[in-house]
C-alpha atoms as a PDB file:
ATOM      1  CA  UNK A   1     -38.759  47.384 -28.525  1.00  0.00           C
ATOM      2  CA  UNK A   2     -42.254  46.299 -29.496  1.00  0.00           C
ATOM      3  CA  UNK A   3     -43.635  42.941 -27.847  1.00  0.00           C
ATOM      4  CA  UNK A   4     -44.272  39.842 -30.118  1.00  0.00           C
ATOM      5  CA  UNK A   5     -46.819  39.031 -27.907  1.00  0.00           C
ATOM      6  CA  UNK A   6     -48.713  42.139 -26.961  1.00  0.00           C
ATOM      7  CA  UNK A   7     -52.201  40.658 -26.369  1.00  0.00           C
ATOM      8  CA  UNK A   8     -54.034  37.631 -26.454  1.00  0.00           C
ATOM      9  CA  UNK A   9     -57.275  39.381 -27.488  1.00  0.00           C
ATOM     10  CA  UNK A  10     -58.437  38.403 -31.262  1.00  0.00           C
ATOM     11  CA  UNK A  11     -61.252  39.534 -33.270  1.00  0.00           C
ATOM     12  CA  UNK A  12     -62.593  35.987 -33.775  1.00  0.00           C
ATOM     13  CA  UNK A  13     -61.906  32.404 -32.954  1.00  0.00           C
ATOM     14  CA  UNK A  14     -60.419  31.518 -36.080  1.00  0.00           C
ATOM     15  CA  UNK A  15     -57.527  34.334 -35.230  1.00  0.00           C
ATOM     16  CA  UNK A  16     -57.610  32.922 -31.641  1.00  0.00           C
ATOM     17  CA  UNK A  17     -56.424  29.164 -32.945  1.00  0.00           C
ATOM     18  CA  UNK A  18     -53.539  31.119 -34.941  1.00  0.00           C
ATOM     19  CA  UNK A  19     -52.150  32.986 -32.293  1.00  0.00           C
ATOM     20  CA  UNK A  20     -52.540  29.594 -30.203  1.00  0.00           C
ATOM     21  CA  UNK A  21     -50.525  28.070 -33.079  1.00  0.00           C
ATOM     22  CA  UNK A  22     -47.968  31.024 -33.031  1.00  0.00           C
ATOM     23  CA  UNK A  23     -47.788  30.438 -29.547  1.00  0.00           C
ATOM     24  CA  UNK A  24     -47.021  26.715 -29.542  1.00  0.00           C
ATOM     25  CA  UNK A  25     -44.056  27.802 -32.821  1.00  0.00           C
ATOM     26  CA  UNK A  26     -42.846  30.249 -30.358  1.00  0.00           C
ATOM     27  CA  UNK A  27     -42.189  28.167 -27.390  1.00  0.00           C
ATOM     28  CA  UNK A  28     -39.996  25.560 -29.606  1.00  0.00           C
ATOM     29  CA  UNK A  29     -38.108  28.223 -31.274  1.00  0.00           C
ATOM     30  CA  UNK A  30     -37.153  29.666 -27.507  1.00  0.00           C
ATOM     31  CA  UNK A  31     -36.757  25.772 -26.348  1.00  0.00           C
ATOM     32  CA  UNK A  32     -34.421  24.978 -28.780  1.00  0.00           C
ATOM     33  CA  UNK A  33     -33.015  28.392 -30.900  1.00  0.00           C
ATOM     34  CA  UNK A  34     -30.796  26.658 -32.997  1.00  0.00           C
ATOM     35  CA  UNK A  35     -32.863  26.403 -36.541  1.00  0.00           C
ATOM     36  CA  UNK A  36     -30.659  24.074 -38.514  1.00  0.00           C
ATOM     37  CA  UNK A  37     -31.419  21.464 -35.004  1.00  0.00           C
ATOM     38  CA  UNK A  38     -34.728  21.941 -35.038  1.00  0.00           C
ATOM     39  CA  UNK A  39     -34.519  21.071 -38.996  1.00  0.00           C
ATOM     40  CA  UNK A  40     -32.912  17.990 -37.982  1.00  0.00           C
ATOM     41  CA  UNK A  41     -35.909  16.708 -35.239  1.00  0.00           C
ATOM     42  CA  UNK A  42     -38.627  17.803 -37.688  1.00  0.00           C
ATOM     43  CA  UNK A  43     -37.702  15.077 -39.655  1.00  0.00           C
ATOM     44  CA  UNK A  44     -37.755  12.580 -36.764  1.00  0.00           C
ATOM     45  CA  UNK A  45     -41.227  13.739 -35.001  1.00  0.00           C
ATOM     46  CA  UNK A  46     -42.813  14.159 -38.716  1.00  0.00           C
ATOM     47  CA  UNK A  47     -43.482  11.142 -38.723  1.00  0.00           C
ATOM     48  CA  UNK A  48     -44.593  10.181 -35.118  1.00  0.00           C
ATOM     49  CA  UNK A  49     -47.979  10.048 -34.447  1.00  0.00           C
ATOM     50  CA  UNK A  50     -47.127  10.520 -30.833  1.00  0.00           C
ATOM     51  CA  UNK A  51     -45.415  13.706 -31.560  1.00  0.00           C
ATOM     52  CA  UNK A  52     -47.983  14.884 -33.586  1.00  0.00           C
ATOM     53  CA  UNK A  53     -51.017  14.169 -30.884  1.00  0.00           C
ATOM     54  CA  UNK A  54     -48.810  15.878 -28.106  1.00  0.00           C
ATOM     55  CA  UNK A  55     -48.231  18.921 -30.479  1.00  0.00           C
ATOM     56  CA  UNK A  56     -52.322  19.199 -30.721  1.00  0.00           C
ATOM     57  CA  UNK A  57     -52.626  19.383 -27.593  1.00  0.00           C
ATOM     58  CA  UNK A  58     -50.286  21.863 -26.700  1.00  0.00           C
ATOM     59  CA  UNK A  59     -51.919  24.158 -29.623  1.00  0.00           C
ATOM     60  CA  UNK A  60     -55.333  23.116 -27.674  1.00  0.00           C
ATOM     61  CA  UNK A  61     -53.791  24.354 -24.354  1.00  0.00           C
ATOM     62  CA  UNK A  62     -52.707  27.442 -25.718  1.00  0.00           C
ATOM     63  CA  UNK A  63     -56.178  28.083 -27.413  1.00  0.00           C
ATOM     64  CA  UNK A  64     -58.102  27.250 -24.271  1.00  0.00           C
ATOM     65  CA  UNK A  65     -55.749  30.082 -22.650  1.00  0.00           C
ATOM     66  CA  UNK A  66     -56.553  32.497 -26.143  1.00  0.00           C
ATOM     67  CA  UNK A  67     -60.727  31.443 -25.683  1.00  0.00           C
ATOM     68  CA  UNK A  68     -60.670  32.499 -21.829  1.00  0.00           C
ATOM     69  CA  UNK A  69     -58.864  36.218 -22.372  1.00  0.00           C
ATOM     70  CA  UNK A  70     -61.298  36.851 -25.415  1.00  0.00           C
ATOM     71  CA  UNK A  71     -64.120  35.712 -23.085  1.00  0.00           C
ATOM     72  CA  UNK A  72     -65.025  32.717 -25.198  1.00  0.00           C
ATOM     73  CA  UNK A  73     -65.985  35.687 -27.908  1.00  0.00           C
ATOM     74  CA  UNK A  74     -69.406  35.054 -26.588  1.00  0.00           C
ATOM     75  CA  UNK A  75     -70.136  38.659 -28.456  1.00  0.00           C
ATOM     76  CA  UNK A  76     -68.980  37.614 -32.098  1.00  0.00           C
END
């Protein structure tokens, strides 16, 4: 079976911040699997600015992690 995750290593940044975003979808999809819950807190956390914040940074954390395997794409 093929990985869904079978390197970090993008072309350019801009494909680096999706896969950090893909990464962040990911991880709540394996945290909670059930799809019609997550439905459900969407609509709560929509609306939080809180929420909202801590999911930036997450997507920031995972980019960091995308930037330092690519080498900061110092290259492109």
């Amino acid at each position: 079976m093929a990985s869904w995750l079978p390197t970090l290593i993008t072309k350019t940044p801009e494909e680096g911040y999706e896969l950090a975003v893909k990464l962040s979808r990911v991880a709540v999809k394996m945290t909670q699997p059930d799809a019609d819950m997550r439905n459900k807190l969407r609509t709560e956390y929509a609306g939080s600015s809180d929420a909202l914040i801590a999911s930036s940074q997450v997507v920031a954390t995972h980019f960091a992690t995308v930037a330092a395997a690519n080498g900061y794409w110092k290259d492109v």
